[in-house]
C-alpha atoms as a PDB file:
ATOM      1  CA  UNK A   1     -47.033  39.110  16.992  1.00  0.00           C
ATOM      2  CA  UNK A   2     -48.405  37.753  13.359  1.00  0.00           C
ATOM      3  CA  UNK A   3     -45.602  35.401  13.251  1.00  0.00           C
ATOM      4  CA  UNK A   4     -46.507  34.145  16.926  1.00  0.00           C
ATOM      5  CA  UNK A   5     -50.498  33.342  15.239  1.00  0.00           C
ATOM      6  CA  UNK A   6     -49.057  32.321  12.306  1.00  0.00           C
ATOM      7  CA  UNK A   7     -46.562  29.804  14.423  1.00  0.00           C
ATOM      8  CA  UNK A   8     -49.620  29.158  16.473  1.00  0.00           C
ATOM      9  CA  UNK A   9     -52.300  28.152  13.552  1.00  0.00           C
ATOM     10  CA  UNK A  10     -49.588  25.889  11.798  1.00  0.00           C
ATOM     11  CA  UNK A  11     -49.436  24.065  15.158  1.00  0.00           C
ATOM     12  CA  UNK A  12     -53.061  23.969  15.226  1.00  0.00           C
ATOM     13  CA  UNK A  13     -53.554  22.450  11.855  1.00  0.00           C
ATOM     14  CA  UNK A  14     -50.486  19.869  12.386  1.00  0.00           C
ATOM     15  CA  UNK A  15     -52.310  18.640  15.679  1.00  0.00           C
ATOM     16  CA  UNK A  16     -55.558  18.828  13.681  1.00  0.00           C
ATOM     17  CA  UNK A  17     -54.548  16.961  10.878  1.00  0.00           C
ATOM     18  CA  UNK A  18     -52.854  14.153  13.198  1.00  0.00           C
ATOM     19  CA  UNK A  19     -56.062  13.764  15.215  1.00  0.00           C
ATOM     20  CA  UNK A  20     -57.907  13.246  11.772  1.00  0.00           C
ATOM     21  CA  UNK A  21     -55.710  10.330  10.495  1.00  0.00           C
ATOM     22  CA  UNK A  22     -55.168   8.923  13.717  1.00  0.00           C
ATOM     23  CA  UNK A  23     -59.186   8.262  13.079  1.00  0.00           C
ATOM     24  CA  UNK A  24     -59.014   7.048   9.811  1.00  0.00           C
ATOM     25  CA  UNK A  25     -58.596   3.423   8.992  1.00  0.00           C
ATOM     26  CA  UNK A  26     -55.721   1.910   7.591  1.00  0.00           C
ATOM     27  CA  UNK A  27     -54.781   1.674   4.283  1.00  0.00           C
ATOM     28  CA  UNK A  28     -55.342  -0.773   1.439  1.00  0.00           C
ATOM     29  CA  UNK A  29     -52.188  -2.269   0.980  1.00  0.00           C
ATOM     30  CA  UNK A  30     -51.460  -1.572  -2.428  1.00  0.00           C
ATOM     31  CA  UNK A  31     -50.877  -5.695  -3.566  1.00  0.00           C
ATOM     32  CA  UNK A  32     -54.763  -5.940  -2.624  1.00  0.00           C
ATOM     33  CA  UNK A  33     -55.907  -3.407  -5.261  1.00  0.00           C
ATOM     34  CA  UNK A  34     -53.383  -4.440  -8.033  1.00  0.00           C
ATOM     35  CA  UNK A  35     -51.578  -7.298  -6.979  1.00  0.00           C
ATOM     36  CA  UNK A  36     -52.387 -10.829  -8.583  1.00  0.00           C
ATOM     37  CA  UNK A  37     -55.432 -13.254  -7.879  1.00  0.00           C
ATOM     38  CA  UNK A  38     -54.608 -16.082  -5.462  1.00  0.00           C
ATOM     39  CA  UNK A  39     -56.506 -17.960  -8.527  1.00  0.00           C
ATOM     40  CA  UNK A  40     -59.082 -17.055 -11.187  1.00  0.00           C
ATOM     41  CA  UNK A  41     -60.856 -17.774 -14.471  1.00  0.00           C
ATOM     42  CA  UNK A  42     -61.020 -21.153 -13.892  1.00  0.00           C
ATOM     43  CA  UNK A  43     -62.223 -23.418 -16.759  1.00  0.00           C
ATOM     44  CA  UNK A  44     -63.698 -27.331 -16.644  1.00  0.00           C
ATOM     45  CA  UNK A  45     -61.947 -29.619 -19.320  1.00  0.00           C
ATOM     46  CA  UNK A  46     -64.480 -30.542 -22.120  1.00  0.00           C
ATOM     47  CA  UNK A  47     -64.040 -34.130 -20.398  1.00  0.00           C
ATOM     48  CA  UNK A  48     -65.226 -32.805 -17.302  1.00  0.00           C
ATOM     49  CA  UNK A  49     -61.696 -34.246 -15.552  1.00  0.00           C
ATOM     50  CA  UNK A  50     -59.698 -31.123 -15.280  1.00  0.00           C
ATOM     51  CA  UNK A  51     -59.469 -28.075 -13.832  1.00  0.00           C
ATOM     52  CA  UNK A  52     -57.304 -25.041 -16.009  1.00  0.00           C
ATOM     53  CA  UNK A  53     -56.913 -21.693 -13.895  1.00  0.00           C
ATOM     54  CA  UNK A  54     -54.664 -18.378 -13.739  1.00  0.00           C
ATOM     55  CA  UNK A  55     -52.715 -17.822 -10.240  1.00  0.00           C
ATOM     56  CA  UNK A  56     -49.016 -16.658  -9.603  1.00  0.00           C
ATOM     57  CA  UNK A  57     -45.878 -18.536  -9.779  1.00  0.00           C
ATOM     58  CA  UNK A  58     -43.042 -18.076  -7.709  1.00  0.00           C
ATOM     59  CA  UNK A  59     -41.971 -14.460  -8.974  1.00  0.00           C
ATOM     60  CA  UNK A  60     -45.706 -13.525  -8.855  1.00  0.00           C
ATOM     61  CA  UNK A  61     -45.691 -14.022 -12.543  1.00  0.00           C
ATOM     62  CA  UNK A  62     -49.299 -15.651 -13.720  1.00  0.00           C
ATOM     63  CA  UNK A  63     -49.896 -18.758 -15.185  1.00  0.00           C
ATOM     64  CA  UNK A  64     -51.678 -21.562 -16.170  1.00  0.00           C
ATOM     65  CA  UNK A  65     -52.078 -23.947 -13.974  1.00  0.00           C
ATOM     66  CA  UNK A  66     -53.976 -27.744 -14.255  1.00  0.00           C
ATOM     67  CA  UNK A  67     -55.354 -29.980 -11.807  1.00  0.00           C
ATOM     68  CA  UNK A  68     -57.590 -33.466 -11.815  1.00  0.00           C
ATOM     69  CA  UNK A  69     -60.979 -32.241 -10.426  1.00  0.00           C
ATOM     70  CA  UNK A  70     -61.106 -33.763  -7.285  1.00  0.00           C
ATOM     71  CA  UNK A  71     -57.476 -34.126  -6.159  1.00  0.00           C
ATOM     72  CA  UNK A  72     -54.802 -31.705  -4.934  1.00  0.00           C
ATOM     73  CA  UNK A  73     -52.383 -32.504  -7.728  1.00  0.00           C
ATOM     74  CA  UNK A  74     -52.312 -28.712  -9.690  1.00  0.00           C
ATOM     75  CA  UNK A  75     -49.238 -28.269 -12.126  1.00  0.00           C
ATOM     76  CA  UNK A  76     -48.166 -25.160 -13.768  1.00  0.00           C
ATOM     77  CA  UNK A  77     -47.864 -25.632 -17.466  1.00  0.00           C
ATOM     78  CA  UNK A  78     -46.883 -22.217 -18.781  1.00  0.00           C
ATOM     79  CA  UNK A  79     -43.720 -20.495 -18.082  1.00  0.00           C
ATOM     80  CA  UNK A  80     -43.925 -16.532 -18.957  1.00  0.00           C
ATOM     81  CA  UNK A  81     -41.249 -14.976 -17.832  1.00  0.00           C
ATOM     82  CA  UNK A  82     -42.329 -11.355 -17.768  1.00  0.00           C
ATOM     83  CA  UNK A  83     -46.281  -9.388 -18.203  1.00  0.00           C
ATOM     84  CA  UNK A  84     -47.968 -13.297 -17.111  1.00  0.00           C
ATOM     85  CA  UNK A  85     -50.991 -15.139 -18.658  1.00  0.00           C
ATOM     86  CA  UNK A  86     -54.504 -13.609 -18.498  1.00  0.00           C
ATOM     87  CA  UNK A  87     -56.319 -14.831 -21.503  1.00  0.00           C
ATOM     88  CA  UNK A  88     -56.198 -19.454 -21.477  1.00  0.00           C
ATOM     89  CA  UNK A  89     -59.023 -21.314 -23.136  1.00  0.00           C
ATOM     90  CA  UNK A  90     -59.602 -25.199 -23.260  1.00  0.00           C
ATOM     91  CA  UNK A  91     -59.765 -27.087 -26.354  1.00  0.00           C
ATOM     92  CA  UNK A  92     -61.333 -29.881 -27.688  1.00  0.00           C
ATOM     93  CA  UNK A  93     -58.418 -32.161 -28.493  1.00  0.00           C
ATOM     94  CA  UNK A  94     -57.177 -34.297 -26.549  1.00  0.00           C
ATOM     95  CA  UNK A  95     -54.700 -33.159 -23.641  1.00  0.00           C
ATOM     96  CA  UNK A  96     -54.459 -29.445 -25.879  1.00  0.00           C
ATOM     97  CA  UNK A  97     -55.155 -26.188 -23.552  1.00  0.00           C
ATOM     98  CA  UNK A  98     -54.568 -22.479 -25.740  1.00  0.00           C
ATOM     99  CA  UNK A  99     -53.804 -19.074 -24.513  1.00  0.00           C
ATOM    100  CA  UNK A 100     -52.709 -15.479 -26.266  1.00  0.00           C
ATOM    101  CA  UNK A 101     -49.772 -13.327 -25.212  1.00  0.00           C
ATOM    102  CA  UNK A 102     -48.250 -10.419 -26.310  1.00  0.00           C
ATOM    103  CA  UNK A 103     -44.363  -9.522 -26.327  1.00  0.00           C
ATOM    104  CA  UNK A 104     -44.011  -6.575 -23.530  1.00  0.00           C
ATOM    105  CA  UNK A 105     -47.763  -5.176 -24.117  1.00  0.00           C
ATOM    106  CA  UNK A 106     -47.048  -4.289 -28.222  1.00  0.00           C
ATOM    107  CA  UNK A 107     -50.880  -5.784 -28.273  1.00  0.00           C
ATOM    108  CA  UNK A 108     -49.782  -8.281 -31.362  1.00  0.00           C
ATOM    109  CA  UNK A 109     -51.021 -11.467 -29.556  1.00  0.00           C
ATOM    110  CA  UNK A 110     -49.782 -14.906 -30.258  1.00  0.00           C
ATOM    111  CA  UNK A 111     -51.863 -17.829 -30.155  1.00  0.00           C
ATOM    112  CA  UNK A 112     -49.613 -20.590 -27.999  1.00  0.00           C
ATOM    113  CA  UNK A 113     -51.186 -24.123 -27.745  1.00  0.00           C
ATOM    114  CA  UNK A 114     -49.707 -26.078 -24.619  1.00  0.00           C
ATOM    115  CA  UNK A 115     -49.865 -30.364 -25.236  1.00  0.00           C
ATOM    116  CA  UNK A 116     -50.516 -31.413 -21.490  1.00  0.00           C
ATOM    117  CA  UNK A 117     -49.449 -35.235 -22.275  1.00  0.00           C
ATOM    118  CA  UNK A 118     -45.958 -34.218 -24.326  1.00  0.00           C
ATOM    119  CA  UNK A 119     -45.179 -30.944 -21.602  1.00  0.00           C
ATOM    120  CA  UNK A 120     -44.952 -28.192 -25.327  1.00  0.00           C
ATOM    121  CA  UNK A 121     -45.430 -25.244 -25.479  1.00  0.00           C
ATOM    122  CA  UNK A 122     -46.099 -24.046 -28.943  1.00  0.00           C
ATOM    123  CA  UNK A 123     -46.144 -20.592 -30.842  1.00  0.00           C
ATOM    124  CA  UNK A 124     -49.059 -20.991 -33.573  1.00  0.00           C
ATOM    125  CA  UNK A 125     -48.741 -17.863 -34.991  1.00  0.00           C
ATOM    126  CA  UNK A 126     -45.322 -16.916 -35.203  1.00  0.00           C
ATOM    127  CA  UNK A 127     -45.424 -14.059 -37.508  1.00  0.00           C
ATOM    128  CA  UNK A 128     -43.814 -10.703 -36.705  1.00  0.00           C
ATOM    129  CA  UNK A 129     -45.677  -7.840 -35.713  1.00  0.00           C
ATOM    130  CA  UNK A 130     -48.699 -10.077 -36.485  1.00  0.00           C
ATOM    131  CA  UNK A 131     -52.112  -9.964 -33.890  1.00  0.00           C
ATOM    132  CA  UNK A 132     -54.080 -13.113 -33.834  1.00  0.00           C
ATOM    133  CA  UNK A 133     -57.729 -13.255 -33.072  1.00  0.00           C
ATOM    134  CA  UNK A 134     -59.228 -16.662 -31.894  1.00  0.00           C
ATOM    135  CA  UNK A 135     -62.753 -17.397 -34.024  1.00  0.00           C
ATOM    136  CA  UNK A 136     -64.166 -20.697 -33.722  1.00  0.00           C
ATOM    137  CA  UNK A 137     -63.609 -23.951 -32.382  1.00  0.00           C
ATOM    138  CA  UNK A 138     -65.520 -26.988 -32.773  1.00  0.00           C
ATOM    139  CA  UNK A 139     -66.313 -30.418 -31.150  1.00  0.00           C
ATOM    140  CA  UNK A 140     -66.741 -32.063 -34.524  1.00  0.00           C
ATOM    141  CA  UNK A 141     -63.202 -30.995 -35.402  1.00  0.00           C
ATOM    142  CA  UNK A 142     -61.074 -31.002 -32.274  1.00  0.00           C
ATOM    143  CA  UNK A 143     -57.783 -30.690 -34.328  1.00  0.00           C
ATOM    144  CA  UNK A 144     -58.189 -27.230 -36.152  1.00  0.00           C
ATOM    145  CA  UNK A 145     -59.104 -23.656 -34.765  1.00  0.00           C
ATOM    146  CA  UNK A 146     -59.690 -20.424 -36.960  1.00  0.00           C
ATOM    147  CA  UNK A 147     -57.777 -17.244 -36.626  1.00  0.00           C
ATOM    148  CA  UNK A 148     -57.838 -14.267 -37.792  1.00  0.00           C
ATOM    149  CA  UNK A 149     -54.182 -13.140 -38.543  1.00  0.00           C
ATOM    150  CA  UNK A 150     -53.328  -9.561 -39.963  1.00  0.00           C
ATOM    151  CA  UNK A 151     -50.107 -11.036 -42.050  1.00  0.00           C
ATOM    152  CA  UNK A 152     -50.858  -9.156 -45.489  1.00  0.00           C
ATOM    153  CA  UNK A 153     -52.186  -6.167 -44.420  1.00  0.00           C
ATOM    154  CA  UNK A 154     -51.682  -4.628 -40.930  1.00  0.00           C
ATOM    155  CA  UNK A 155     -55.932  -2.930 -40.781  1.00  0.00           C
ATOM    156  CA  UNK A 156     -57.619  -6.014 -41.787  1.00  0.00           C
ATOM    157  CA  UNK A 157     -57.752 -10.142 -40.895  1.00  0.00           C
ATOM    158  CA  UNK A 158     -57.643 -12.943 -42.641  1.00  0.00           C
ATOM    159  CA  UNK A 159     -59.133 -16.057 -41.816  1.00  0.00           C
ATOM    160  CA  UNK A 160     -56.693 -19.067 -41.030  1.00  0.00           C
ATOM    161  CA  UNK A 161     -57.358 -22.912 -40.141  1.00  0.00           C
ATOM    162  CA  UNK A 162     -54.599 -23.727 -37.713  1.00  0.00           C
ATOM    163  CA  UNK A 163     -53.885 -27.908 -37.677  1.00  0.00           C
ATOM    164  CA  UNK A 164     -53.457 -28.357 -33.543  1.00  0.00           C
ATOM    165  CA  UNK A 165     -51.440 -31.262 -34.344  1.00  0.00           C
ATOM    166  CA  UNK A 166     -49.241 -29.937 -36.764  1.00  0.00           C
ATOM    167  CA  UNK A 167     -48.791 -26.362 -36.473  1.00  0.00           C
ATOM    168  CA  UNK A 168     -49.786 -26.074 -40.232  1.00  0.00           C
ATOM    169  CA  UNK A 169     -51.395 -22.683 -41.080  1.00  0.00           C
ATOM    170  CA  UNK A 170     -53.704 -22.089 -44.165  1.00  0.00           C
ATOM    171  CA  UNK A 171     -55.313 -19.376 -45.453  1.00  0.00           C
ATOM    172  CA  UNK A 172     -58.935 -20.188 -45.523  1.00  0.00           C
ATOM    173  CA  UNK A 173     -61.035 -16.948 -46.248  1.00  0.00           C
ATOM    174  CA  UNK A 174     -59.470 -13.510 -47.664  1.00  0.00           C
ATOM    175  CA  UNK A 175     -60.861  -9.803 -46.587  1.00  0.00           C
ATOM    176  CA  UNK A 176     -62.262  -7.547 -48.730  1.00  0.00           C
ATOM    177  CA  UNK A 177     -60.597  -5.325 -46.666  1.00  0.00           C
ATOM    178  CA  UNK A 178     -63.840  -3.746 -44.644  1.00  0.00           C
ATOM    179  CA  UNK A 179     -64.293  -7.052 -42.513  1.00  0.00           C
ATOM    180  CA  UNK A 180     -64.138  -6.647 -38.802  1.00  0.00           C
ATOM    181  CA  UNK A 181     -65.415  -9.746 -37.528  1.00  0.00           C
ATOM    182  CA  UNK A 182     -66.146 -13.264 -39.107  1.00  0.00           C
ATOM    183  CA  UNK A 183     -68.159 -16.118 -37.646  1.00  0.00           C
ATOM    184  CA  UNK A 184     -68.604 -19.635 -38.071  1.00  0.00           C
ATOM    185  CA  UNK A 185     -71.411 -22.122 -38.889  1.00  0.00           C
ATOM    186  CA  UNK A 186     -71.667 -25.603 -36.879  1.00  0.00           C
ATOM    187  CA  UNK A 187     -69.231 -27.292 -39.564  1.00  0.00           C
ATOM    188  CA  UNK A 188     -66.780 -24.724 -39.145  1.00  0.00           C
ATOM    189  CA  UNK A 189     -67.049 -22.896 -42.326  1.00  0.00           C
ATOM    190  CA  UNK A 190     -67.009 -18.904 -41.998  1.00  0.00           C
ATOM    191  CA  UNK A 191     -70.476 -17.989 -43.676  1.00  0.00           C
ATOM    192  CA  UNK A 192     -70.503 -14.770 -42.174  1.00  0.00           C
ATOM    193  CA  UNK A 193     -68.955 -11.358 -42.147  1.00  0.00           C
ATOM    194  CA  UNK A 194     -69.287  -7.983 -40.278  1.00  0.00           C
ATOM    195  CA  UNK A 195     -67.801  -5.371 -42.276  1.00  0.00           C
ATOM    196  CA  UNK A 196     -67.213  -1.832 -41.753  1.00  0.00           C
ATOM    197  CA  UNK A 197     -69.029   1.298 -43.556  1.00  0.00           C
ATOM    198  CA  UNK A 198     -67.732   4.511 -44.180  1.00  0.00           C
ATOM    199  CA  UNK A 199     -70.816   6.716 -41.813  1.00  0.00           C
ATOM    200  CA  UNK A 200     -69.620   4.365 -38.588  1.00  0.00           C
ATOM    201  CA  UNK A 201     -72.320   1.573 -39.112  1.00  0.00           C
ATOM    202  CA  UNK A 202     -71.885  -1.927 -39.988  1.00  0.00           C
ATOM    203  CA  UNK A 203     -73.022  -4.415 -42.617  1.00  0.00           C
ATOM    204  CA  UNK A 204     -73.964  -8.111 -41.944  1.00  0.00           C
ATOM    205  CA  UNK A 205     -72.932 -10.460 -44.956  1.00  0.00           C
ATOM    206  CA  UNK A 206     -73.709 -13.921 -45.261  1.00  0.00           C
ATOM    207  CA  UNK A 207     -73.062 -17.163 -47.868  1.00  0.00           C
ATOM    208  CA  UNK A 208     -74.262 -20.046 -48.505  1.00  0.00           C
ATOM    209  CA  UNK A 209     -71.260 -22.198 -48.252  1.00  0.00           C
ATOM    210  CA  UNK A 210     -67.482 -21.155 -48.354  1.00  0.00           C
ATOM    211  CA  UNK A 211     -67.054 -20.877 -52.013  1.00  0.00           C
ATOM    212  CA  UNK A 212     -70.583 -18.716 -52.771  1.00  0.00           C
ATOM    213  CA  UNK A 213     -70.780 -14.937 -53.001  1.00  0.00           C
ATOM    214  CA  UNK A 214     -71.312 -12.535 -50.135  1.00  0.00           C
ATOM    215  CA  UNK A 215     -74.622 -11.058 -49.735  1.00  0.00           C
ATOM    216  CA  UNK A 216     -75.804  -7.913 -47.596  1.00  0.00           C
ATOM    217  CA  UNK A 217     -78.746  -8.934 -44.541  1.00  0.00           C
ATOM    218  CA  UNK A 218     -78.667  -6.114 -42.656  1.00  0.00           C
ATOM    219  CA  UNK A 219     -77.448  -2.337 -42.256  1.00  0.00           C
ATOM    220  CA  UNK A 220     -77.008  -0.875 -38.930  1.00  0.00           C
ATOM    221  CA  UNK A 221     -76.669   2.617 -38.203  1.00  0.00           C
ATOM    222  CA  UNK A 222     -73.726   4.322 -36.404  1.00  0.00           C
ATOM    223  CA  UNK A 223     -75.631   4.779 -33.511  1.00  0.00           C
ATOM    224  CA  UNK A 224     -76.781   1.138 -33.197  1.00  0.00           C
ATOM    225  CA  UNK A 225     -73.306  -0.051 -31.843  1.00  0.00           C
ATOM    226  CA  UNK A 226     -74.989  -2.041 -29.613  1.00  0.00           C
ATOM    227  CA  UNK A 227     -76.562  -5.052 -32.140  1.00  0.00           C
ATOM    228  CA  UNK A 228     -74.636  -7.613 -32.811  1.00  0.00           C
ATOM    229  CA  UNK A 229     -74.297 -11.249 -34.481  1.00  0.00           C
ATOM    230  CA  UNK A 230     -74.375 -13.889 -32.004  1.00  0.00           C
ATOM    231  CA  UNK A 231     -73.954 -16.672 -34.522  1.00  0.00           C
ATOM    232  CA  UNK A 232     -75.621 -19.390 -36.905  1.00  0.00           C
ATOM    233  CA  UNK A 233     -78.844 -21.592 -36.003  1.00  0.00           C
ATOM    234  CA  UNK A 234     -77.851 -25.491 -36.019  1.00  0.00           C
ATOM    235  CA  UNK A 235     -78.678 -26.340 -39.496  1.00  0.00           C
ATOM    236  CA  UNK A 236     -77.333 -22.974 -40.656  1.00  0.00           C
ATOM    237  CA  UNK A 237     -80.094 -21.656 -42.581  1.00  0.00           C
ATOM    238  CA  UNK A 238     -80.310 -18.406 -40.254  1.00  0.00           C
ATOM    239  CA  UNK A 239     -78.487 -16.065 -37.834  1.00  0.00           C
ATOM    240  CA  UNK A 240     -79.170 -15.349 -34.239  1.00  0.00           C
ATOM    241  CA  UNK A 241     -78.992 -11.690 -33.801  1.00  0.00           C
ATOM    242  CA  UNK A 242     -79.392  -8.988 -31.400  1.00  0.00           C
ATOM    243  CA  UNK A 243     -80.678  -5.845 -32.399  1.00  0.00           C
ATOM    244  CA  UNK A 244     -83.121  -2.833 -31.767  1.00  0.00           C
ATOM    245  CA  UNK A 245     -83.984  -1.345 -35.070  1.00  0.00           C
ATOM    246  CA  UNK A 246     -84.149   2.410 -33.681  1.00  0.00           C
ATOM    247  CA  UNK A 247     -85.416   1.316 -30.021  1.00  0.00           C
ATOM    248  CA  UNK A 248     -83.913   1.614 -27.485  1.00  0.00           C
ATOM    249  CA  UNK A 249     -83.854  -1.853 -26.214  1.00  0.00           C
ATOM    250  CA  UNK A 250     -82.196  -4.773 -28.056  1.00  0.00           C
ATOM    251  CA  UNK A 251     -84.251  -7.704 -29.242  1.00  0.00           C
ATOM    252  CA  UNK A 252     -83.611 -11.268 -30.332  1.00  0.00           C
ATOM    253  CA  UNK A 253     -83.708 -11.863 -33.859  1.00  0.00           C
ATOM    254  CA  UNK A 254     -83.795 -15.242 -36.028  1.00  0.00           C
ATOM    255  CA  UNK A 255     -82.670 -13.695 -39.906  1.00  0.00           C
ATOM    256  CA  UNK A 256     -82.871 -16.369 -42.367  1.00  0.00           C
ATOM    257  CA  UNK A 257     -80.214 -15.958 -45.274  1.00  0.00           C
ATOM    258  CA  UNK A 258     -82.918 -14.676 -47.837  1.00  0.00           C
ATOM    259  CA  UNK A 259     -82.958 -11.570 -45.301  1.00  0.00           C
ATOM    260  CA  UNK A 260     -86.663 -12.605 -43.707  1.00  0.00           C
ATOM    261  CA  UNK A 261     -86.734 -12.865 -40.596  1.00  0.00           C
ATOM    262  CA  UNK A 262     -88.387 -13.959 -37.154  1.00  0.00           C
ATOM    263  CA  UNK A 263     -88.563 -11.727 -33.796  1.00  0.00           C
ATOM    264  CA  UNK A 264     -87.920 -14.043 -30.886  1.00  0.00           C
ATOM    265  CA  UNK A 265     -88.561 -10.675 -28.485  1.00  0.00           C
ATOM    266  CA  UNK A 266     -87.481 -10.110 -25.160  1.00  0.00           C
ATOM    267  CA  UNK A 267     -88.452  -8.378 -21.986  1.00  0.00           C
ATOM    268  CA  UNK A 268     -90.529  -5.168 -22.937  1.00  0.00           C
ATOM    269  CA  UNK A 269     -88.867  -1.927 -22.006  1.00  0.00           C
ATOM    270  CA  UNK A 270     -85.353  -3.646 -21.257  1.00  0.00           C
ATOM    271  CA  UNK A 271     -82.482  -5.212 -23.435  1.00  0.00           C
ATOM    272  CA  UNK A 272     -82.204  -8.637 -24.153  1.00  0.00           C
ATOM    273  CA  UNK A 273     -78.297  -9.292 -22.371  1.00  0.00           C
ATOM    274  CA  UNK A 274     -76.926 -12.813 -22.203  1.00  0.00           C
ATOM    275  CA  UNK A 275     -78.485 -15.497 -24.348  1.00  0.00           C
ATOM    276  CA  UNK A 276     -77.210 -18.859 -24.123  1.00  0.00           C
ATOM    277  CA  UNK A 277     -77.081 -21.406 -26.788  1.00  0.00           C
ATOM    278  CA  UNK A 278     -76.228 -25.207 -26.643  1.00  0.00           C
ATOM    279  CA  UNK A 279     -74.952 -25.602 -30.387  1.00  0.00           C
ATOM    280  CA  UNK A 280     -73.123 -22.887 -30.443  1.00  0.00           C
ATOM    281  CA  UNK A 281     -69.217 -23.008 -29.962  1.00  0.00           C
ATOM    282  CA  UNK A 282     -68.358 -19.795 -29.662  1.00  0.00           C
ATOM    283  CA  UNK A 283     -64.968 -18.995 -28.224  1.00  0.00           C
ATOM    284  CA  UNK A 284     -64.717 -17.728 -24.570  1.00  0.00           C
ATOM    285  CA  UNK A 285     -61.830 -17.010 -23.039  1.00  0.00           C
ATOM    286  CA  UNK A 286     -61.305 -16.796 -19.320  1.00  0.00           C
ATOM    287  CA  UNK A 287     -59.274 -13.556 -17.905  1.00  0.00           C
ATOM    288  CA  UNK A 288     -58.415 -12.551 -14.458  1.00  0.00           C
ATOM    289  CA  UNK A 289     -59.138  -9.181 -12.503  1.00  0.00           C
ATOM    290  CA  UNK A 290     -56.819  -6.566 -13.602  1.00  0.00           C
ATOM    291  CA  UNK A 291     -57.541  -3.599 -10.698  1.00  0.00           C
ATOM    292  CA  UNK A 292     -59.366  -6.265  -7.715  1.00  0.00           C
ATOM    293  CA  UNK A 293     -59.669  -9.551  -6.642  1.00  0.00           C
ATOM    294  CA  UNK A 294     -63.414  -9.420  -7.857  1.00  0.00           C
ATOM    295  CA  UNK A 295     -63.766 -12.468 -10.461  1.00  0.00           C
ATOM    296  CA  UNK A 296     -64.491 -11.086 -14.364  1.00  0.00           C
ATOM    297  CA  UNK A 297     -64.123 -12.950 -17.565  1.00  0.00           C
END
């Protein structure tokens, strides 16, 4: 008898259970959630005459692809054979797209220029075991780009001028060996460092041209991960920065280089997010979705 109810409430629970997914919808085929982009991240040629955008090739590998805006005439230029492309960035010389890759997800990213006009693909930073870090690039000189490159010491970058033309790479600033982050004035000369402290927080330094001292503008506190330097005025006499100072909403700041400074503000009781600025040429690199076909960059 109690393996007859037994017999009988499996039964029950099989027809149960059958009844319940018969009402359930169908599921997400699995390419949908994690499968490539049909195309993404596109990016507008500093001439305005080009498309550049991520989609699949023929083994569902992604790549760069190119196009004239307007026409239907888009051309893969990249040829990864394996992990595909997912970080491409215009420059601004002529016929010269850039993007970073890694060598089977060992996060030590080259920095590969591709010529559009000559069909080369080019490894600017082939060092070993080396990550590069895109900084600046510039309109006023479309031929160089500065990296950050880890070659003498695996913690900390260096700063690099890469030629675009050449290949040739030059050490342009040294670390301290604290230095996080670097950024660039509107002539392309790194005036200012974020550097690490030992309690968590960070420490804004700033010169007055490439060959004067550092000096210290601000301190910010462990918990004050949040501010950040968004980069040099025009003329380069101050910094554009974000910050909260204790609040708990960030502000825009103008900080001269003498360390005085003037609030800009922003919305009361919210955080200043994205500011846009027109002569600013910081680097922004384009990626597709990793987990859904929503667009991100």
């Amino acid at each position: 008898m109690i393996r007859f109810f037994g017999f009988a409430f499996a039964l029950a629970t099989l027809l149960l259970s059958t009844t319940v997914r018969a009402e359930l919808p169908p599921l997400i085929p699995r390419k949908v959630l994690f499968g490539n982009p049909t195309k993404a991240a596109p990016l507008i040629s500093p001439d305005g005459k080009r498309l550049a955008f991520l989609a699949p090739d023929k083994n569902e590998v992604l790549q760069v692809w190119v196009q004239t805006i307007g026409k239907d005439d888009a051309k893969q230029v990249t040829a990864d054979k394996k992990r595909g492309i997912r970080q491409h960035l215009w420059t601004y010389a002529p016929d010269v797209l850039l993007y970073m890759q890694d060598n089977d997800g060992d996060e030590n990213y080259h920095l590969y220029s591709v010529d559009l006009k000559e069909d080369v693909v080019r490894d600017l930073t082939p060092f070993q075991g080396v990550r590069a870090e895109p900084i600046d690039l510039n309109a006023e000189h479309p031929n160089e780009i500065l990296v950050g490159l880890n070659i003498k010491d695996r913690r900390w970058h260096d700063v690099y001028r890469i030629d675009l033309t050449t290949g040739a790479v030059v050490l342009d600033t040294k670390n301290p060996g604290d230095v996080q982050s670097w950024i660039a004035d509107a002539n392309m000369q790194v005036r200012c460092a974020v550097a690490a402290l030992r309690d968590g927080g960070l420490e804004v330094r700033v010169r007055a041209g490439n060959k004067s001292e550092w000096k210290e503008i601000r301190t910010w506190e462990p918990d004050e991960s949040d501010c950040r330097v968004l980069g040099f005025n025009k003329d380069g006499t101050g910094l554009w920065l974000l910050e909260g100072f204790g609040n708990d909403t960030l502000r825009l700041d103008l900080v001269n280089l003498d360390g005085s400074e003037k609030p800009i503000g922003g919305p009361s009781g919210v955080d200043m997010g994205t500011v846009l600025f027109t002569q600013l040429n910081a680097l922004r690199w384009h990626t597709p979705p990793t987990a859904t076909r929503l667009h991100g960059t």
